[in-house]
Structures are given as structure tokens and as C-alpha cells.
C-alpha atoms as a PDB file:
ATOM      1  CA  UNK A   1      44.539 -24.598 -20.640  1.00  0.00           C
ATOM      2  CA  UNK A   2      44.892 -27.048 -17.721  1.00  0.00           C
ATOM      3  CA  UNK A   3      42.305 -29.120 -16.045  1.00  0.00           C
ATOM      4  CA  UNK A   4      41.642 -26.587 -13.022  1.00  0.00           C
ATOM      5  CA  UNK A   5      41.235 -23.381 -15.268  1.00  0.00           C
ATOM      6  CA  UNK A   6      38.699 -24.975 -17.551  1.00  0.00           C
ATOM      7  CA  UNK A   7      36.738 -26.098 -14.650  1.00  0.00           C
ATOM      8  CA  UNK A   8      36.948 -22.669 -13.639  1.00  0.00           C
ATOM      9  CA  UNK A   9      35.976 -20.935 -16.761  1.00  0.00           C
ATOM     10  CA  UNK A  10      33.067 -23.426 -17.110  1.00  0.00           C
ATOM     11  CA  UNK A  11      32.292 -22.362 -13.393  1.00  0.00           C
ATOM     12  CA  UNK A  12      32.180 -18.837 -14.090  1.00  0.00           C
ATOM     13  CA  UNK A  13      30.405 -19.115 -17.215  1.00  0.00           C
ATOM     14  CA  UNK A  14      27.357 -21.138 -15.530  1.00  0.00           C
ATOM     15  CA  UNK A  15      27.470 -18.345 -12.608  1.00  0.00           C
ATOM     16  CA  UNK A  16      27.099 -15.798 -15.472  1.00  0.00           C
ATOM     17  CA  UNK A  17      24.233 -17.366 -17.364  1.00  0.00           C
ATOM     18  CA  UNK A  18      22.677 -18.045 -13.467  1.00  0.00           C
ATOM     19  CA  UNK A  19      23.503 -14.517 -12.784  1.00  0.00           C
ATOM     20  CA  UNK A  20      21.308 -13.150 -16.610  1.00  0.00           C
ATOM     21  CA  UNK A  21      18.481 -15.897 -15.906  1.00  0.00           C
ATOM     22  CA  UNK A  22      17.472 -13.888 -12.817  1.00  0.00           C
ATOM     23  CA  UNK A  23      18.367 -10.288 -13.838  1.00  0.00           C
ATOM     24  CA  UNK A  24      16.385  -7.599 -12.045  1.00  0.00           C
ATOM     25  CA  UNK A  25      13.655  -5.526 -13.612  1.00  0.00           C
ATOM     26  CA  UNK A  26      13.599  -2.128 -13.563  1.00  0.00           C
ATOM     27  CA  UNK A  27      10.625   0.302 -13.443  1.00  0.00           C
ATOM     28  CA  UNK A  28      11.086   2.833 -16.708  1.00  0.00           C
ATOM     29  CA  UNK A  29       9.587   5.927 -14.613  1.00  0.00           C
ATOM     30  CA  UNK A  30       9.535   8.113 -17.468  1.00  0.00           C
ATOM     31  CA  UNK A  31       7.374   5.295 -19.721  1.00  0.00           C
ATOM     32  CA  UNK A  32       5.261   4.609 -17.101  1.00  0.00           C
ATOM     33  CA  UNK A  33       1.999   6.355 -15.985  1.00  0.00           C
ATOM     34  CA  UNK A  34       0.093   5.980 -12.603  1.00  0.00           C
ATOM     35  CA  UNK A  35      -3.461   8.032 -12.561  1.00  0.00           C
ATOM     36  CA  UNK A  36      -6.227   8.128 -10.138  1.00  0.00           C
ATOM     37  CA  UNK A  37      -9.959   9.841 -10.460  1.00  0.00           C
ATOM     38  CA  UNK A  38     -11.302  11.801  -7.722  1.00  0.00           C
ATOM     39  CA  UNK A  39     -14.969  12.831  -8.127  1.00  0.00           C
ATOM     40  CA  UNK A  40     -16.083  16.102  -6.101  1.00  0.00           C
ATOM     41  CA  UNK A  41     -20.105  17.706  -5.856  1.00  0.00           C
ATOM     42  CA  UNK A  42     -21.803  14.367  -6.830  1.00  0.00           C
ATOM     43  CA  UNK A  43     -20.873  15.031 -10.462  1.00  0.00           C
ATOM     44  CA  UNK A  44     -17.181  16.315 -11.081  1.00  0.00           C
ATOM     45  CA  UNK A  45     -14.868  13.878 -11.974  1.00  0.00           C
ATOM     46  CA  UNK A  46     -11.130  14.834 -12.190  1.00  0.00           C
ATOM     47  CA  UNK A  47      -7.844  13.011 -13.175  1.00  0.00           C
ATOM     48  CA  UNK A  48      -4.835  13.535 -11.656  1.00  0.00           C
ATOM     49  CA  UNK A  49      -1.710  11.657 -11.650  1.00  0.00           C
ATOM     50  CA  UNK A  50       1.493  10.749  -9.650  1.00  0.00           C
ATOM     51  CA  UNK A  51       4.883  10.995 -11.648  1.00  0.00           C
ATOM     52  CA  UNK A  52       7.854   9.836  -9.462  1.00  0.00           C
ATOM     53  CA  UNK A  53       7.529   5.881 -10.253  1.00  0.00           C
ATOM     54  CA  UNK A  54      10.170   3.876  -9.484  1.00  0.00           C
ATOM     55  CA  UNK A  55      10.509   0.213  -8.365  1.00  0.00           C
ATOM     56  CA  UNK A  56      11.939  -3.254  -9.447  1.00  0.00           C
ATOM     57  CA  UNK A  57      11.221  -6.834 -10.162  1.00  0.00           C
ATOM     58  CA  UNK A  58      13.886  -8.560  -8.238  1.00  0.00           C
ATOM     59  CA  UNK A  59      15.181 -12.298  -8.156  1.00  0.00           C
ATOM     60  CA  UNK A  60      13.114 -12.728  -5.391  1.00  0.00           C
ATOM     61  CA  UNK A  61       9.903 -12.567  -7.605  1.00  0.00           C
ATOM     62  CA  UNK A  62       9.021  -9.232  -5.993  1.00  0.00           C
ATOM     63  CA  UNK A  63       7.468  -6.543  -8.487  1.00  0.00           C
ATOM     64  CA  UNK A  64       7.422  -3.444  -6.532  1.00  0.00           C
ATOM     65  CA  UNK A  65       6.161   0.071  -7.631  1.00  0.00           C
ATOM     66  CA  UNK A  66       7.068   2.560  -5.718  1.00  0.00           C
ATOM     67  CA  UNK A  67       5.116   6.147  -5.516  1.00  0.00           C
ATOM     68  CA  UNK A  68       6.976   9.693  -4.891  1.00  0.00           C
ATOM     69  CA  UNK A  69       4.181  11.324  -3.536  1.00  0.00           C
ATOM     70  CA  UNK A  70       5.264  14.949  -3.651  1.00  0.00           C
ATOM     71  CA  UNK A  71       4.907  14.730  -7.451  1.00  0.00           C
ATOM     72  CA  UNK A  72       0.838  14.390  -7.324  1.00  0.00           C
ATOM     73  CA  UNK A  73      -0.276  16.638 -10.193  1.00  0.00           C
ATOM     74  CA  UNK A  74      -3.996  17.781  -9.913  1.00  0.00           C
ATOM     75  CA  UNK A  75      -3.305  20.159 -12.511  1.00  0.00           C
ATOM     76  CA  UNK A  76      -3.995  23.314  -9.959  1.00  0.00           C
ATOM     77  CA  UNK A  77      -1.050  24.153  -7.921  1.00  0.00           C
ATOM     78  CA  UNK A  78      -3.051  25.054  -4.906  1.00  0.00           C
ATOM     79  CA  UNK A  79      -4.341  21.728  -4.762  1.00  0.00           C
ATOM     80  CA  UNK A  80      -1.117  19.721  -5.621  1.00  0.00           C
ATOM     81  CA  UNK A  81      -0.062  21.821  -2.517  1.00  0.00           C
ATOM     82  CA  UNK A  82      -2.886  20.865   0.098  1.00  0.00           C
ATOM     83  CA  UNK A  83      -2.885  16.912  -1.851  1.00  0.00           C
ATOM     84  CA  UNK A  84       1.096  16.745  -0.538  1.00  0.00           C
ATOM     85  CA  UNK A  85       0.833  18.595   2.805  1.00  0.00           C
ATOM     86  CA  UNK A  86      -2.928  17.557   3.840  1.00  0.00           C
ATOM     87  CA  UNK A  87      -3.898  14.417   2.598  1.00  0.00           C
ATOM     88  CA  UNK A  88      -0.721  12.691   2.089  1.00  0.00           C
ATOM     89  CA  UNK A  89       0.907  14.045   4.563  1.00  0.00           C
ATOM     90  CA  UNK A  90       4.498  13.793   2.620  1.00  0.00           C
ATOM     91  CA  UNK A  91       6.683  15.495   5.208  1.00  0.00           C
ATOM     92  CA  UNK A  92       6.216  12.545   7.512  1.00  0.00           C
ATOM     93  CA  UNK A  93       5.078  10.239   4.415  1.00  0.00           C
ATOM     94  CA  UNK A  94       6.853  10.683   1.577  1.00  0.00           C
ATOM     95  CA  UNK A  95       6.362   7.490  -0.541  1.00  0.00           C
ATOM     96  CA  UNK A  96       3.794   4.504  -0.982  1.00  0.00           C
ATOM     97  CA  UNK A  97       4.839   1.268  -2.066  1.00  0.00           C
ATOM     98  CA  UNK A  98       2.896  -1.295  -4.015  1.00  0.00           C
ATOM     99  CA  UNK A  99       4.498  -4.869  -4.300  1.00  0.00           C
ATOM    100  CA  UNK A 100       3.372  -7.924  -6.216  1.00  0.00           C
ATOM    101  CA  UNK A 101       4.807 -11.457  -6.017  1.00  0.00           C
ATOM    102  CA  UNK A 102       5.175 -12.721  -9.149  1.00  0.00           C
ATOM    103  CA  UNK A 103       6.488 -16.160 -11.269  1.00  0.00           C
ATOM    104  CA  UNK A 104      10.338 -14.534 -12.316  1.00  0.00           C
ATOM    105  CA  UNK A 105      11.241 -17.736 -14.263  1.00  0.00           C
ATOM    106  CA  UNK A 106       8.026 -17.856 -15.982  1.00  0.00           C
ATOM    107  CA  UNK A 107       8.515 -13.905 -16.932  1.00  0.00           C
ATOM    108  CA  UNK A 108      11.440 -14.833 -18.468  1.00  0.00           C
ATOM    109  CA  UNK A 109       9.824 -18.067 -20.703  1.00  0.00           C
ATOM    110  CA  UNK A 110       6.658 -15.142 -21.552  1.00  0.00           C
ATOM    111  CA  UNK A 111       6.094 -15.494 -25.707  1.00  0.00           C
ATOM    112  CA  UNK A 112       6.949 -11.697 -26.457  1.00  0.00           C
ATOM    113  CA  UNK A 113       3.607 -10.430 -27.690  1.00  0.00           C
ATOM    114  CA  UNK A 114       1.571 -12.525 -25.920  1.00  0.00           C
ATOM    115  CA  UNK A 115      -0.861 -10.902 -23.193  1.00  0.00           C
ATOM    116  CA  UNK A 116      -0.855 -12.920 -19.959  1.00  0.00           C
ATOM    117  CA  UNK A 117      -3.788 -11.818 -18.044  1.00  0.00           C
ATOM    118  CA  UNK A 118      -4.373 -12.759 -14.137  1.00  0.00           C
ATOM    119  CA  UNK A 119      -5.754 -12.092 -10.430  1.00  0.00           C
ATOM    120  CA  UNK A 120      -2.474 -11.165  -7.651  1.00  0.00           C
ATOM    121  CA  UNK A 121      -2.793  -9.574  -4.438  1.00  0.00           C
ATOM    122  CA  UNK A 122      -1.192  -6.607  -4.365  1.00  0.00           C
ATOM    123  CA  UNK A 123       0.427  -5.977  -0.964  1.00  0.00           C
ATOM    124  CA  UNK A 124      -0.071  -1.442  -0.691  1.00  0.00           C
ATOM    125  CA  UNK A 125       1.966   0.391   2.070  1.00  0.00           C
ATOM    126  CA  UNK A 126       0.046   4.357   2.578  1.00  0.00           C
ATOM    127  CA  UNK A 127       0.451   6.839   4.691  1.00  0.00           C
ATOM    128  CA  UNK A 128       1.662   4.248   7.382  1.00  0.00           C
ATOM    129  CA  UNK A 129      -0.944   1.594   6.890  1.00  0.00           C
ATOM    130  CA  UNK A 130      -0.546  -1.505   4.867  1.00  0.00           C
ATOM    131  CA  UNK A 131      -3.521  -3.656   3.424  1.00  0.00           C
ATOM    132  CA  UNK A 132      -4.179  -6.067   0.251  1.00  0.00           C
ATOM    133  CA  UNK A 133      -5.706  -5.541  -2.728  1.00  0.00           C
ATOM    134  CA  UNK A 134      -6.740  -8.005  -5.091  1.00  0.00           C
ATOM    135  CA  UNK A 135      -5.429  -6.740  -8.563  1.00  0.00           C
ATOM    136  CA  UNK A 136      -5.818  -7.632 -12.315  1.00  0.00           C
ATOM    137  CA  UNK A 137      -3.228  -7.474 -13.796  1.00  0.00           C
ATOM    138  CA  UNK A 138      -2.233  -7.754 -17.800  1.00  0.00           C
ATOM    139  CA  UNK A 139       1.478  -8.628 -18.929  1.00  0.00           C
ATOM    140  CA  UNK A 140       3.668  -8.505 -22.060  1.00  0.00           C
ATOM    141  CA  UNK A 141       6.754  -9.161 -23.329  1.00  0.00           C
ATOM    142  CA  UNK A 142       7.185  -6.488 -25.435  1.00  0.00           C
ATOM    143  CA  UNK A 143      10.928  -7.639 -26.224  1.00  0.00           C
ATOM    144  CA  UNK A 144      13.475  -9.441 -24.481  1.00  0.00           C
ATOM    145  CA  UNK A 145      14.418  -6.826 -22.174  1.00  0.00           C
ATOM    146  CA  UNK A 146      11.006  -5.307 -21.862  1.00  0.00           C
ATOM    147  CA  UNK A 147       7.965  -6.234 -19.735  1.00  0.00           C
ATOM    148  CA  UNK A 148       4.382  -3.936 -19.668  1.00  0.00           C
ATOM    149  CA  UNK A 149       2.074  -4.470 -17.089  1.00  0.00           C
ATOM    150  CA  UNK A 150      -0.945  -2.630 -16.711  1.00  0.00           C
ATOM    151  CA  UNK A 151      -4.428  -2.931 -14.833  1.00  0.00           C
ATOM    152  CA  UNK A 152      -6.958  -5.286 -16.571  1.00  0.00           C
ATOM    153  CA  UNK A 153      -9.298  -3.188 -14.604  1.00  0.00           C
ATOM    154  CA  UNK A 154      -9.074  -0.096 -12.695  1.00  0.00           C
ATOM    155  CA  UNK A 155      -8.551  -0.545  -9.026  1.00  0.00           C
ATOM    156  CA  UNK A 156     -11.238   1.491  -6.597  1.00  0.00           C
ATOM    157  CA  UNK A 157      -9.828   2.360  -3.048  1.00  0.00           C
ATOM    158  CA  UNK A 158     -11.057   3.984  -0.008  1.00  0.00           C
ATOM    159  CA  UNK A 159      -9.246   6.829   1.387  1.00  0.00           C
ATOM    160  CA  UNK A 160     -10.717   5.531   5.107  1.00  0.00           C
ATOM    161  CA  UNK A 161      -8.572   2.306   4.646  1.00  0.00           C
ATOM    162  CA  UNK A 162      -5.686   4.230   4.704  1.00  0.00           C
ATOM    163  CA  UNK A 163      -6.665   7.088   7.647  1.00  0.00           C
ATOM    164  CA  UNK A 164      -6.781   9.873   4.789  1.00  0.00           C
ATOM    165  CA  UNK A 165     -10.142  10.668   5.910  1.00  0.00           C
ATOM    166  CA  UNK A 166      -9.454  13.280   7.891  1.00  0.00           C
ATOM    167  CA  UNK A 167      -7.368  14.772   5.425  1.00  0.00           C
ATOM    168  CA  UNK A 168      -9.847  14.415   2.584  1.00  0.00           C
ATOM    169  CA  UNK A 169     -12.731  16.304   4.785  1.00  0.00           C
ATOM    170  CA  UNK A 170      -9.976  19.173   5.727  1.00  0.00           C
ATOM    171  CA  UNK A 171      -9.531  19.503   1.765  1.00  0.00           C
ATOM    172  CA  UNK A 172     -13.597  19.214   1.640  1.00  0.00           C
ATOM    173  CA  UNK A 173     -13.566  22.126   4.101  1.00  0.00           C
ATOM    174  CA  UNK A 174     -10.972  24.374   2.612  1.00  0.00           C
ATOM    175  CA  UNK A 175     -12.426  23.973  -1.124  1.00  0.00           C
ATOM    176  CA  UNK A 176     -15.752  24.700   0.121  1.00  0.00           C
ATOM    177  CA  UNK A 177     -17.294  21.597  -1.236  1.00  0.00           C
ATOM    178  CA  UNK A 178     -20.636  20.084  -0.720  1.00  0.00           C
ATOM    179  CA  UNK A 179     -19.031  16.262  -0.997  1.00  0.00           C
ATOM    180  CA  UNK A 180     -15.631  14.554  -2.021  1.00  0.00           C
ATOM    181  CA  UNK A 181     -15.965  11.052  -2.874  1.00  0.00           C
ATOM    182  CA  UNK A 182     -14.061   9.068  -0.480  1.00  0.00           C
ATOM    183  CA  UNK A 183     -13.137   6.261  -3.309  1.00  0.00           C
ATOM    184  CA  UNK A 184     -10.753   7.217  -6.253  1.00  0.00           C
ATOM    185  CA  UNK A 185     -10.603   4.602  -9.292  1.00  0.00           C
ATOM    186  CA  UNK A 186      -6.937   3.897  -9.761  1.00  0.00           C
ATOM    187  CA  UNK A 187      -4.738   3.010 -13.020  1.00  0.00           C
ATOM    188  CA  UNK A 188      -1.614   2.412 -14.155  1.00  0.00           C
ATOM    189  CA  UNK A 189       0.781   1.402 -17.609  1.00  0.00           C
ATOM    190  CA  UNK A 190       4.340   0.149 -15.390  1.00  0.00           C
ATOM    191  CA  UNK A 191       7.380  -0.404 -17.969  1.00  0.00           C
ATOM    192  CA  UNK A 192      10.043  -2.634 -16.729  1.00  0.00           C
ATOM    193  CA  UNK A 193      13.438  -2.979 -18.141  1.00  0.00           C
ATOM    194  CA  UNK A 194      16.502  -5.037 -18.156  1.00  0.00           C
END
């Protein structure tokens, strides 16, 4: 092997191991889980859930979930129905996006088994409005390919901050309901993979 082609080989090799040290993430839809509680007449409490996840952590230290909205599941069709075309609003928008900037290379140096527990701000794009959420977050390396990350504590948000107001008092309306709680508690278990 001359000179030029083992400088080249070495070359290619360090691009390579370069190229693995800052491997995307991807979100594991079907392993993950995203759940919210709406609570109704002072004293019903519901879950429902959302189950089109997808998103990434990239080389650019971006965690991003993203949210298919037309999959809310109330568990009553009629009011998956009015959730997609009333409050979301999914004909003009479809998705929300939750990103997270996060430490890649210390991801990849995580002790597998080892809980990592802290406070990000969590930048959330809904229904055309974008505002920041402080989040706790928990993280494990589960295996070498495999990160979890799931709320150290539910998250509570306000349908107002994101101009589903109007919506949520049309459902109040159509339901016949003395009060809907503007704030749902939110959680989620997020999978990412190699």
C-alpha cells in the first residue's frame, strides 16, 4: 500500500468514527407514549393520548419530538373528531413540535443504567404559536443504541397560551358542559434509537 492510500484509508477511517460519534437519534414512535389529562365538571378527569410521535436527536444537539395531531385518542370518536377539527384545528395545523437542546457528546459518554436527571427549556411550537417551557427531564442509557427520556414531572399547560381557547369553550358548548379546565397535565416516555 503506498504512502498516499494509507493516508487515505486512515482519512476515511477517522471520518467514519467522526461520522458514528455524532450519529442521529431517532424517536421509536411505536415505544414511545405522549398522554395529557383534561379535567371536565370540576371533578372528571380523563386521559387521552397522542400516537403519531416522531422526531430526532441530531448532531446539532437538537432533541425534537414531533406530534401528529390527527391521531389524538380521547377514547370517544365524537370527541377525537371535534379535538382534531375544533381545538387543534389540524386541517390548517397538523403537527406540534417540541425541541430540546441537549449535551450530544455527553449522551454518548452516559453510564448505561444510570438516570441523569435535569431542568431544560423546552422550546413548543402549537397551533401557530411558539413559547418555552421549563421541563424536567430524566435520561437513560438503556444500551448503546438506546436512550429513554421521560418527564421527572408532569408538565401543566394552558390552552390560552396557545389561542385554543376559543376552541376549548366551542367543545364546552357542544358537550353541554358546566366547565372544561383550561390546563391539561402533560406526560411522556420518548425512546430514541440509533
Amino acid at each position: 500500500m503506498t504512502r498516499t492510500m494509507m493516508k487515505l484509508s486512515v482519512a476515511v477511517a477517522l471520518l467514519s468514527g467522526a461520522a458514528m460519534a455524532q450519529a442521529d437519534w431517532t424517536l421509536d414512535g411505536g415505544a414511545s407514549s405522549f398522554h395529557y389529562v383534561t379535567s371536565k365538571n370540576a371533578a372528571v378527569s380523563e386521559v387521552n393520548s397522542i400516537t403519531g410521535l416522531s422526531g430526532a436527536i441530531g448532531a446539532d444537539d437538537k432533541a425534537t419530538l414531533q406530534l401528529d395531531l390527527s391521531t389524538v385518542n380521547t377514547a370517544v370518536e365524537i370527541r377525537d373528531e371535534r379535538m382534531r377539527d375544533i381545538v387543534f384545528q389540524v386541517a390548517d395545523f397538523p403537527s406540534a413540535t417540541i425541541s430540546v437542546t441537549v449535551d450530544g457528546e455527553g449522551l454518548e459518554q452516559m453510564q448505561t443504567g444510570m438516570p441523569v436527571s435535569g431542568s431544560y427549556t423546552a422550546s413548543v411550537d402549537l397551533h401557530g404559536m411558539t413559547q418555552e417551557l421549563e421541563a424536567e427531564l430524566e435520561i437513560v442509557k438503556l444500551d448503546a443504541n438506546t436512550l429513554q427520556v421521560n418527564l421527572a414531572r408532569p408538565l401543566i399547560v394552558n390552552a390560552a397560551s396557545f389561542g385554543l381557547q376559543d376552541g376549548v369553550e366551542e367543545l364546552r358548548n357542544l358537550a353541554a358542559l358546566t366547565t372544561i379546565n383550561p390546563n391539561v397535565v402533560v406526560d411522556f416516555s420518548l425512546l430514541y434509537r440509533k
